[in-house]
Structures are given as structure tokens and as C-alpha cells.
PDB file of N, CA and C in Angstrom:
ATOM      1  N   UNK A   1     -21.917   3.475   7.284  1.00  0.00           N
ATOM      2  CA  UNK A   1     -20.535   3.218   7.609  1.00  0.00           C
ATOM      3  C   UNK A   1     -19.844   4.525   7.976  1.00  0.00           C
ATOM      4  N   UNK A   2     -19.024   4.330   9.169  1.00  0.00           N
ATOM      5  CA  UNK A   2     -18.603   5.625   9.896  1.00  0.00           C
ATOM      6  C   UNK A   2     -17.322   5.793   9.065  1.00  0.00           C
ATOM      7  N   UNK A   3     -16.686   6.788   8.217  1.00  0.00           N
ATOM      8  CA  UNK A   3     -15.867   7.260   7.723  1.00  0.00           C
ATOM      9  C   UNK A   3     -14.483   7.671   8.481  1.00  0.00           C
ATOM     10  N   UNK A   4     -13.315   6.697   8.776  1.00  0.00           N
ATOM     11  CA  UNK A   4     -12.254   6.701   9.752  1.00  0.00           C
ATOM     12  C   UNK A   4     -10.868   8.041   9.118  1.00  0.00           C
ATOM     13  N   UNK A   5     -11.056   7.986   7.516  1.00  0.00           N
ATOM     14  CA  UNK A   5      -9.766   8.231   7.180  1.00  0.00           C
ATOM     15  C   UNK A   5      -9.540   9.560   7.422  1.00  0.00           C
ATOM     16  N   UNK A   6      -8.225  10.127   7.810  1.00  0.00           N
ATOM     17  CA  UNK A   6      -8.344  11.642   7.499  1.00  0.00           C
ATOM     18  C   UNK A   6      -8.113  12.387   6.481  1.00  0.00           C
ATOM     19  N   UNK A   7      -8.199  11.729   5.200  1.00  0.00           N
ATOM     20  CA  UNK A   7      -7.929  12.317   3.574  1.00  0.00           C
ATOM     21  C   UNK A   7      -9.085  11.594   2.678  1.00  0.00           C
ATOM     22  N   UNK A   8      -9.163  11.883   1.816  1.00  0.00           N
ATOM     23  CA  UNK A   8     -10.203  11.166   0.707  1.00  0.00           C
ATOM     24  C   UNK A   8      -9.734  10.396   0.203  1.00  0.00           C
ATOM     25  N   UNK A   9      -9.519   8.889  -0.020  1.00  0.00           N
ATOM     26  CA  UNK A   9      -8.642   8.196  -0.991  1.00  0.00           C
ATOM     27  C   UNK A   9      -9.639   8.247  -2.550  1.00  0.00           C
ATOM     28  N   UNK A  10      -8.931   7.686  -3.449  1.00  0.00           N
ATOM     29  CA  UNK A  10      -8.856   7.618  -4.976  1.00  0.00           C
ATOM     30  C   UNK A  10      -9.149   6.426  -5.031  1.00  0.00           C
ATOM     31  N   UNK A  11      -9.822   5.686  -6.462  1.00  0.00           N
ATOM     32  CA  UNK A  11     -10.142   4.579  -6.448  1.00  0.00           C
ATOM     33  C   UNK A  11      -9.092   4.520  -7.599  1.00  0.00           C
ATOM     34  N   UNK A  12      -8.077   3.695  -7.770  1.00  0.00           N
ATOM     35  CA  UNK A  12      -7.133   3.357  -8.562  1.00  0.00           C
ATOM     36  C   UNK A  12      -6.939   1.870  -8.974  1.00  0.00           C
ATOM     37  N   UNK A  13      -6.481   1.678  -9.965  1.00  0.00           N
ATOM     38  CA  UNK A  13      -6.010  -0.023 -10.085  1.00  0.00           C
ATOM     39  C   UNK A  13      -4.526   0.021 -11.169  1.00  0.00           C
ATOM     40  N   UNK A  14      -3.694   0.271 -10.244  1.00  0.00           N
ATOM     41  CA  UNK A  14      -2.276   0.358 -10.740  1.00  0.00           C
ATOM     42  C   UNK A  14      -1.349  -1.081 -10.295  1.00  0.00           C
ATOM     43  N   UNK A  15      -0.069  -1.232 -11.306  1.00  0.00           N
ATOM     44  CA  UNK A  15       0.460  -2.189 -10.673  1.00  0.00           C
ATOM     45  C   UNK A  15       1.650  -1.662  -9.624  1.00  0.00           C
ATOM     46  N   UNK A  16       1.590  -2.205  -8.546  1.00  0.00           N
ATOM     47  CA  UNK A  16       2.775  -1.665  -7.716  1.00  0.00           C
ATOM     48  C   UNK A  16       3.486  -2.882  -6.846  1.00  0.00           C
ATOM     49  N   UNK A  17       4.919  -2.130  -6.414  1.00  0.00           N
ATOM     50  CA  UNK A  17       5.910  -3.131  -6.145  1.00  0.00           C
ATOM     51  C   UNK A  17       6.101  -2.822  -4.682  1.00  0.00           C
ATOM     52  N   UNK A  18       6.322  -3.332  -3.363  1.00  0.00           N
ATOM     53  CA  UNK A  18       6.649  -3.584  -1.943  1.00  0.00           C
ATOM     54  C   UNK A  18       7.973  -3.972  -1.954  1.00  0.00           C
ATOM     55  N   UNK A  19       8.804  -3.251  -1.526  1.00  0.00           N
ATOM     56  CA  UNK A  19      10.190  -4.009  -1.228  1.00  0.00           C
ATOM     57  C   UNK A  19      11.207  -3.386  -0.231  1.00  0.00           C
ATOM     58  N   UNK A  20      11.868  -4.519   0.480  1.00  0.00           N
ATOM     59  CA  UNK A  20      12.039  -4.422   2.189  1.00  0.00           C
ATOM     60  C   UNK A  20      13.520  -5.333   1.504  1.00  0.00           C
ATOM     61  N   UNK A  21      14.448  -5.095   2.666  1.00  0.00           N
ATOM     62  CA  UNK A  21      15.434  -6.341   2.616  1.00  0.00           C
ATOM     63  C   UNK A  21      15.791  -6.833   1.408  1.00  0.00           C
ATOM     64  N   UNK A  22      15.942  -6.314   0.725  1.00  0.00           N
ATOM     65  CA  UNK A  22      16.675  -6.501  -0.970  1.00  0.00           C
ATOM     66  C   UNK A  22      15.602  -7.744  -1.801  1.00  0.00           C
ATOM     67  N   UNK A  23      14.184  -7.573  -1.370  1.00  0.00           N
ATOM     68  CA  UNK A  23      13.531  -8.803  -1.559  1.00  0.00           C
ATOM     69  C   UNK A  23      12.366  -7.541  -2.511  1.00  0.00           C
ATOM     70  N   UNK A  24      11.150  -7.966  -2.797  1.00  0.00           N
ATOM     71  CA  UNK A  24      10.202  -7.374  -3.586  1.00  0.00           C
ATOM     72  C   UNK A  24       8.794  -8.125  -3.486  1.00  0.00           C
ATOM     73  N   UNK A  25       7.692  -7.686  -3.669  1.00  0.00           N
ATOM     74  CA  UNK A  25       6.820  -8.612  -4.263  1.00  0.00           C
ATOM     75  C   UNK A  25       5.424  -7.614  -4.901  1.00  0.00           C
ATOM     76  N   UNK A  26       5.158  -8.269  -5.995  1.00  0.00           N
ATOM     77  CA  UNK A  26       3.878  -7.258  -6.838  1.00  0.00           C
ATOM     78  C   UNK A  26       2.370  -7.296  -6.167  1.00  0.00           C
ATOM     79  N   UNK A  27       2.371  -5.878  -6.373  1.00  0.00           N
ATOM     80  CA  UNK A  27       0.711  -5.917  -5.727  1.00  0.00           C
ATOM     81  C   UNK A  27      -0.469  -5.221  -6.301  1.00  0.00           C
ATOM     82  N   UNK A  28      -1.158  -4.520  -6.721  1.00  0.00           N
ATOM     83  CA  UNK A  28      -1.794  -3.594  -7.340  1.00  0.00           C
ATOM     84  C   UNK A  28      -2.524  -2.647  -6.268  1.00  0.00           C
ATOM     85  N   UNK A  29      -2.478  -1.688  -6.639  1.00  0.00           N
ATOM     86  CA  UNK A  29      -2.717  -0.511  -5.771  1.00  0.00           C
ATOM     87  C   UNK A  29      -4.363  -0.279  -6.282  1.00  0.00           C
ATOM     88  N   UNK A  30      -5.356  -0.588  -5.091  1.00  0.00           N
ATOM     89  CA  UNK A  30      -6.852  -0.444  -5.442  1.00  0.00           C
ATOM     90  C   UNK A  30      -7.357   1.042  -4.760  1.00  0.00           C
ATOM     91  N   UNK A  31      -6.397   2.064  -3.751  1.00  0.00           N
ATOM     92  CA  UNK A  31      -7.077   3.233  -3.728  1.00  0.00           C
ATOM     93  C   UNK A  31      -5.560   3.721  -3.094  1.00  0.00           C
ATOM     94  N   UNK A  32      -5.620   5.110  -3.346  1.00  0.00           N
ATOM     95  CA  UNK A  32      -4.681   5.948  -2.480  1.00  0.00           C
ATOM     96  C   UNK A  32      -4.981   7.472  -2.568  1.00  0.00           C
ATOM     97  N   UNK A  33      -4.015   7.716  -1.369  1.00  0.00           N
ATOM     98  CA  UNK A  33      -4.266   9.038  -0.572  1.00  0.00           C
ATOM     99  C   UNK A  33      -3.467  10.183  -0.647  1.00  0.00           C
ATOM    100  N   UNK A  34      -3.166  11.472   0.321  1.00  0.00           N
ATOM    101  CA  UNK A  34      -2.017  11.680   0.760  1.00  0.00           C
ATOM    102  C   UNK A  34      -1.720  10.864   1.606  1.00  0.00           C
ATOM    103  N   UNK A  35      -2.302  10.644   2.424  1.00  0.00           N
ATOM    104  CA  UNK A  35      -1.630   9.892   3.713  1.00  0.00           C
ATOM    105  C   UNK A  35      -1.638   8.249   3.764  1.00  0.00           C
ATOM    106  N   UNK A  36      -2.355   7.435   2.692  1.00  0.00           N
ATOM    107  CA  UNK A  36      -2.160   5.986   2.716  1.00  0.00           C
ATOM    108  C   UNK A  36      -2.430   5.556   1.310  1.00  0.00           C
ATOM    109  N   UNK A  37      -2.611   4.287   1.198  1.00  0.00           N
ATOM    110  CA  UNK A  37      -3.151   3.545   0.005  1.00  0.00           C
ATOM    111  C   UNK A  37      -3.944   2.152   0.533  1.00  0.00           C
ATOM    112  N   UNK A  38      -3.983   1.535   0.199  1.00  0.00           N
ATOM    113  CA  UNK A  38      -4.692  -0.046   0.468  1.00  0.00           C
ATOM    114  C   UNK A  38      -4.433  -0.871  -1.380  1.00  0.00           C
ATOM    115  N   UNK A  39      -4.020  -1.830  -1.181  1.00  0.00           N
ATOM    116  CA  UNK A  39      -3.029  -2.923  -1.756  1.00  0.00           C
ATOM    117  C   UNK A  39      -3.312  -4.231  -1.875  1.00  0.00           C
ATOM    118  N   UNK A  40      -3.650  -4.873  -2.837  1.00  0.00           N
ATOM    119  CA  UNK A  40      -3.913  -6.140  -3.421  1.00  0.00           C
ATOM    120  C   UNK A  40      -2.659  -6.629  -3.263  1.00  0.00           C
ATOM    121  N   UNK A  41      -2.355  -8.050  -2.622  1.00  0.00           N
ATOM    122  CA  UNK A  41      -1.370  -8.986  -2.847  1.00  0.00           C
ATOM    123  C   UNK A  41      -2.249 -10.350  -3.269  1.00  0.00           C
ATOM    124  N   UNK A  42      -1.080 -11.092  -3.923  1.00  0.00           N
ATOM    125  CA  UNK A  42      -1.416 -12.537  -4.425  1.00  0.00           C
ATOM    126  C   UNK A  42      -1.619 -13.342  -3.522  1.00  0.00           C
ATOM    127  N   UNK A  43      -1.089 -13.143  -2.179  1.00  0.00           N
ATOM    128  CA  UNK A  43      -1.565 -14.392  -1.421  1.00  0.00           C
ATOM    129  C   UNK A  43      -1.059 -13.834  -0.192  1.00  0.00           C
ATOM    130  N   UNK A  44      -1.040 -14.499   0.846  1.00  0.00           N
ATOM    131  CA  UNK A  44      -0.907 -14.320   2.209  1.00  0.00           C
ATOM    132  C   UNK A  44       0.835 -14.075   2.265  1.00  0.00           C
ATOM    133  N   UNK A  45       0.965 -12.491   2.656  1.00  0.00           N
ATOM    134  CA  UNK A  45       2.449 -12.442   2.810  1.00  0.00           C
ATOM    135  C   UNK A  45       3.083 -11.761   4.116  1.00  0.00           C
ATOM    136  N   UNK A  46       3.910 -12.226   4.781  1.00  0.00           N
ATOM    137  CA  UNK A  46       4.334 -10.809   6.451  1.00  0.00           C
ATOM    138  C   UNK A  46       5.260 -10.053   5.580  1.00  0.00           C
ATOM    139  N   UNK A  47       4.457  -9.314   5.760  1.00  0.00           N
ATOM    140  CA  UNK A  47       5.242  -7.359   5.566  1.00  0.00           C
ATOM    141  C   UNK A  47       5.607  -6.757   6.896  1.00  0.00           C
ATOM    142  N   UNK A  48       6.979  -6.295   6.875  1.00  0.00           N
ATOM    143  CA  UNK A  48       7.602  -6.142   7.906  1.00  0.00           C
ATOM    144  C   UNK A  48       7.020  -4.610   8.274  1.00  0.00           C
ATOM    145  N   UNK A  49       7.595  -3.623   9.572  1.00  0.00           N
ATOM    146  CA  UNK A  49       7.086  -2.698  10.657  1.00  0.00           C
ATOM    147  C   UNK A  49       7.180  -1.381   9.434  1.00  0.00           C
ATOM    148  N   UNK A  50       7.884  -1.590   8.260  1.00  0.00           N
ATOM    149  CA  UNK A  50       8.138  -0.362   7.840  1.00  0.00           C
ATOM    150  C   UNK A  50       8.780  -1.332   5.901  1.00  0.00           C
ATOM    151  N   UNK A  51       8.614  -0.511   4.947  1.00  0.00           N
ATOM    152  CA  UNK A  51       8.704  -0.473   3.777  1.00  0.00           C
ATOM    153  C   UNK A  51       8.695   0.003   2.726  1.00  0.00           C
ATOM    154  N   UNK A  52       8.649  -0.115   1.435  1.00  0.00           N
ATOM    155  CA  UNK A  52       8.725   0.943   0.183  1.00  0.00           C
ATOM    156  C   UNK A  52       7.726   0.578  -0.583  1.00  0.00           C
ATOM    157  N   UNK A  53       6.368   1.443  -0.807  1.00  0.00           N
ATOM    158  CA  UNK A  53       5.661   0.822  -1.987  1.00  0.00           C
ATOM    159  C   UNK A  53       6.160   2.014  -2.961  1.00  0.00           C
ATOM    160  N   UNK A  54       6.202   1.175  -4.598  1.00  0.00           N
ATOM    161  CA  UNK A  54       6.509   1.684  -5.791  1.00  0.00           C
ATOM    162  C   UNK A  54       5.548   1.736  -6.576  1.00  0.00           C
ATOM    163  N   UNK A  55       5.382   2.845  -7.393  1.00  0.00           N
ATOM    164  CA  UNK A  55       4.075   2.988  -8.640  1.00  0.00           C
ATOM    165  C   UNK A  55       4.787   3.453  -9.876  1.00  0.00           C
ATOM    166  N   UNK A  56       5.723   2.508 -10.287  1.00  0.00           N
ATOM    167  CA  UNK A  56       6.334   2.999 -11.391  1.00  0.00           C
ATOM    168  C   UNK A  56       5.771   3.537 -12.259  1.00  0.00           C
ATOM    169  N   UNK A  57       4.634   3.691 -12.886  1.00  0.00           N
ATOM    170  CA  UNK A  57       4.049   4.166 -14.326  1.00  0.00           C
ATOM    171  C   UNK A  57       3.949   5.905 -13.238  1.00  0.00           C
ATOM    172  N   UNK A  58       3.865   5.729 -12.198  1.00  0.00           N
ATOM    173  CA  UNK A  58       3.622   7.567 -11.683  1.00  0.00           C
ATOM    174  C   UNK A  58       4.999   8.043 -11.812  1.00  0.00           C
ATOM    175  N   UNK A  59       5.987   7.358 -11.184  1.00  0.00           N
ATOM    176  CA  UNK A  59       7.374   7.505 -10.740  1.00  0.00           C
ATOM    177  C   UNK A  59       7.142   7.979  -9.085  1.00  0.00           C
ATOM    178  N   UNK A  60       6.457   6.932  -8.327  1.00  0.00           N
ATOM    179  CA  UNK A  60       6.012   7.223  -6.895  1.00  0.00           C
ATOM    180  C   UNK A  60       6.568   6.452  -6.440  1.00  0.00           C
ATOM    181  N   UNK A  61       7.064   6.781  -4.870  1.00  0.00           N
ATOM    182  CA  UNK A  61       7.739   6.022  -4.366  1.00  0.00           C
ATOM    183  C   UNK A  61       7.466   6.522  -2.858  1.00  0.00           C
ATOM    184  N   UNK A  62       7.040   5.714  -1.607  1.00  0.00           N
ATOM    185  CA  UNK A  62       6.737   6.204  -0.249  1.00  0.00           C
ATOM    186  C   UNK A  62       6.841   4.989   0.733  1.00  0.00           C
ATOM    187  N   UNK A  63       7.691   5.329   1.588  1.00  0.00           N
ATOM    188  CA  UNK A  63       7.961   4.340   3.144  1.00  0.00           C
ATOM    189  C   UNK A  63       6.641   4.361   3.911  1.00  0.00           C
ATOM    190  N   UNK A  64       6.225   2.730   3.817  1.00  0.00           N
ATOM    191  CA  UNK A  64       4.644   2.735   4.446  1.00  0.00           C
ATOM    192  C   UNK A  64       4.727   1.713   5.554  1.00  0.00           C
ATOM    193  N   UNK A  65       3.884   1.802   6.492  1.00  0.00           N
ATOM    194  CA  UNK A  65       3.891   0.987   7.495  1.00  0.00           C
ATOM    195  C   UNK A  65       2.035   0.161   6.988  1.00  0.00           C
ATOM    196  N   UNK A  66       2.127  -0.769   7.366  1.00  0.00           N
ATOM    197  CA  UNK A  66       0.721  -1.271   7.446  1.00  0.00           C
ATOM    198  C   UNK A  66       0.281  -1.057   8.963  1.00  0.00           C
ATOM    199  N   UNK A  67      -1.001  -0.634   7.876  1.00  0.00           N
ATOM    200  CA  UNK A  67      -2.067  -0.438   9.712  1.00  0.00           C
ATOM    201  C   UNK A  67      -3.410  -1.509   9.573  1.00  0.00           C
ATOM    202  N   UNK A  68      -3.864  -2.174   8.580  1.00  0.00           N
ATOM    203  CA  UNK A  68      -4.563  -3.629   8.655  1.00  0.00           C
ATOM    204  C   UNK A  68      -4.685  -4.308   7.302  1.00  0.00           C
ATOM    205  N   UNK A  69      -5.595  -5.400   7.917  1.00  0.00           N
ATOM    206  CA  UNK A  69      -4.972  -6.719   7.117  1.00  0.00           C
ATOM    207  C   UNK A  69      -6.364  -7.359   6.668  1.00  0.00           C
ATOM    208  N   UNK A  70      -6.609  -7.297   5.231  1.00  0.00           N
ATOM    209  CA  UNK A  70      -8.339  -8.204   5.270  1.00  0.00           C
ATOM    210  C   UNK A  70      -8.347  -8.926   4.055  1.00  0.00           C
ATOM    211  N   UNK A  71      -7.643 -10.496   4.114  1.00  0.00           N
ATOM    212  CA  UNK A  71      -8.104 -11.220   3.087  1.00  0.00           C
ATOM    213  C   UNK A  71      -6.521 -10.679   2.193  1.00  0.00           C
ATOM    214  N   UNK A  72      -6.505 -10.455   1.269  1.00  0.00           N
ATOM    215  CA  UNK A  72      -5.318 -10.084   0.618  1.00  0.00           C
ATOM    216  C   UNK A  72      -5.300  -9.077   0.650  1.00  0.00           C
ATOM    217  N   UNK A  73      -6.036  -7.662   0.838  1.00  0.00           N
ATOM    218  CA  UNK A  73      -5.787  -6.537   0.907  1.00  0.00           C
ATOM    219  C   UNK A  73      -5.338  -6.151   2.549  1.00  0.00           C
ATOM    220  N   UNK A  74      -4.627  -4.980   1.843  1.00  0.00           N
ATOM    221  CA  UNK A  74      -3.548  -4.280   3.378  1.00  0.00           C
ATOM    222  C   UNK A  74      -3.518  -3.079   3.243  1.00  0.00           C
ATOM    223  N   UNK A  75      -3.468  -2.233   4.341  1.00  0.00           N
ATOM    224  CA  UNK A  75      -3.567  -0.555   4.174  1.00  0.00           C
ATOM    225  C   UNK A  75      -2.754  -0.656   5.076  1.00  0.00           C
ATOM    226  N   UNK A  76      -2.136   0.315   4.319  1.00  0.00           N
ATOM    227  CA  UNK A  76      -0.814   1.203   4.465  1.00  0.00           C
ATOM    228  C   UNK A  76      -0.842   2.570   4.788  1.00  0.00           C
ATOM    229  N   UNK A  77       0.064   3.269   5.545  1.00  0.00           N
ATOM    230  CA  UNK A  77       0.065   4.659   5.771  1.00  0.00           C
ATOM    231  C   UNK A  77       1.541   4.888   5.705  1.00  0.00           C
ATOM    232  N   UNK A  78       1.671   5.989   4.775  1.00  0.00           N
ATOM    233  CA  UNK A  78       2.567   6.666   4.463  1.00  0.00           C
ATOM    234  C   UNK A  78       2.909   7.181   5.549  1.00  0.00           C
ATOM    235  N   UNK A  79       4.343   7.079   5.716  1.00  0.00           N
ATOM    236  CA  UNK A  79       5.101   7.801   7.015  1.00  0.00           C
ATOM    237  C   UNK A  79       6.273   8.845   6.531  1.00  0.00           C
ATOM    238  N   UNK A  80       5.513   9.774   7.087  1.00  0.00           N
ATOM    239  CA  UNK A  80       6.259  10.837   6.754  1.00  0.00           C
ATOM    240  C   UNK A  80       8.120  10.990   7.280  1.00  0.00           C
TER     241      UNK A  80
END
């Protein structure tokens, strides 16, 4: 498998929060980066062009865009 990312991600299993439009929804965070993460949701959800994932137990907080979509997991890239 050809290796795409340009950082090393972390293998993590944290709980984290997505929230856009005064709305929210929980997801758990299964790896992250400097530059992204990839994200467990409960079920099939549209996440809009731009957003906030939260890692409260870190006190993290970063505006992510999704860049794909597989099954319930979604990767995200942190936008600087």
C-alpha cells in the first residue's frame, strides 16, 4: 500500500465532537496528525465544506474540511 499522507498519523480512540451551525454530533477520533485525523461516526451523516472537530479530554479544537468518506469513517484535514 502506497503511503499518500504527508505527516505520520497516531492511532488514537478518543471521544470527539463535530459542530457546524449551532448543531453537533459525537464521533470518536481513530487516528490523528498535524495535518488531519480520520473519525468514526454513528451512522451516515452530510458534513458540510468546512467545521470544528473537538477533543475535549486534550482541550483540542481545529476547523477541518473532509477530504473522504468510507463506510462511517471520514478524514479530515485540518485547515490552517
Amino acid at each position: 500500500m502506497i503511503e499518500r499522507r504527508a505527516t505520520q498519523r497516531h492511532r488514537v480512540f478518543k471521544g470527539g465532537r463535530i459542530t457546524f451551525e449551532n448543531s453537533g454530533i459525537a464521533c470518536t477520533v481513530r487516528n490523528i496528525s498535524t495535518g488531519g485525523a480520520a473519525v468514526d461516526l454513528d451512522g451516515p451523516t452530510t458534513l458540510p465544506q468546512s467545521f470544528k472537530l473537538s477533543i475535549s479530554c486534550d482541550n483540542f479544537v481545529r476547523t477541518c474540511r473532509p477530504v473522504w468518506r468510507s463506510d462511517k469513517r471520514v478524514g479530515l484535514a485540518f485547515v490552517q
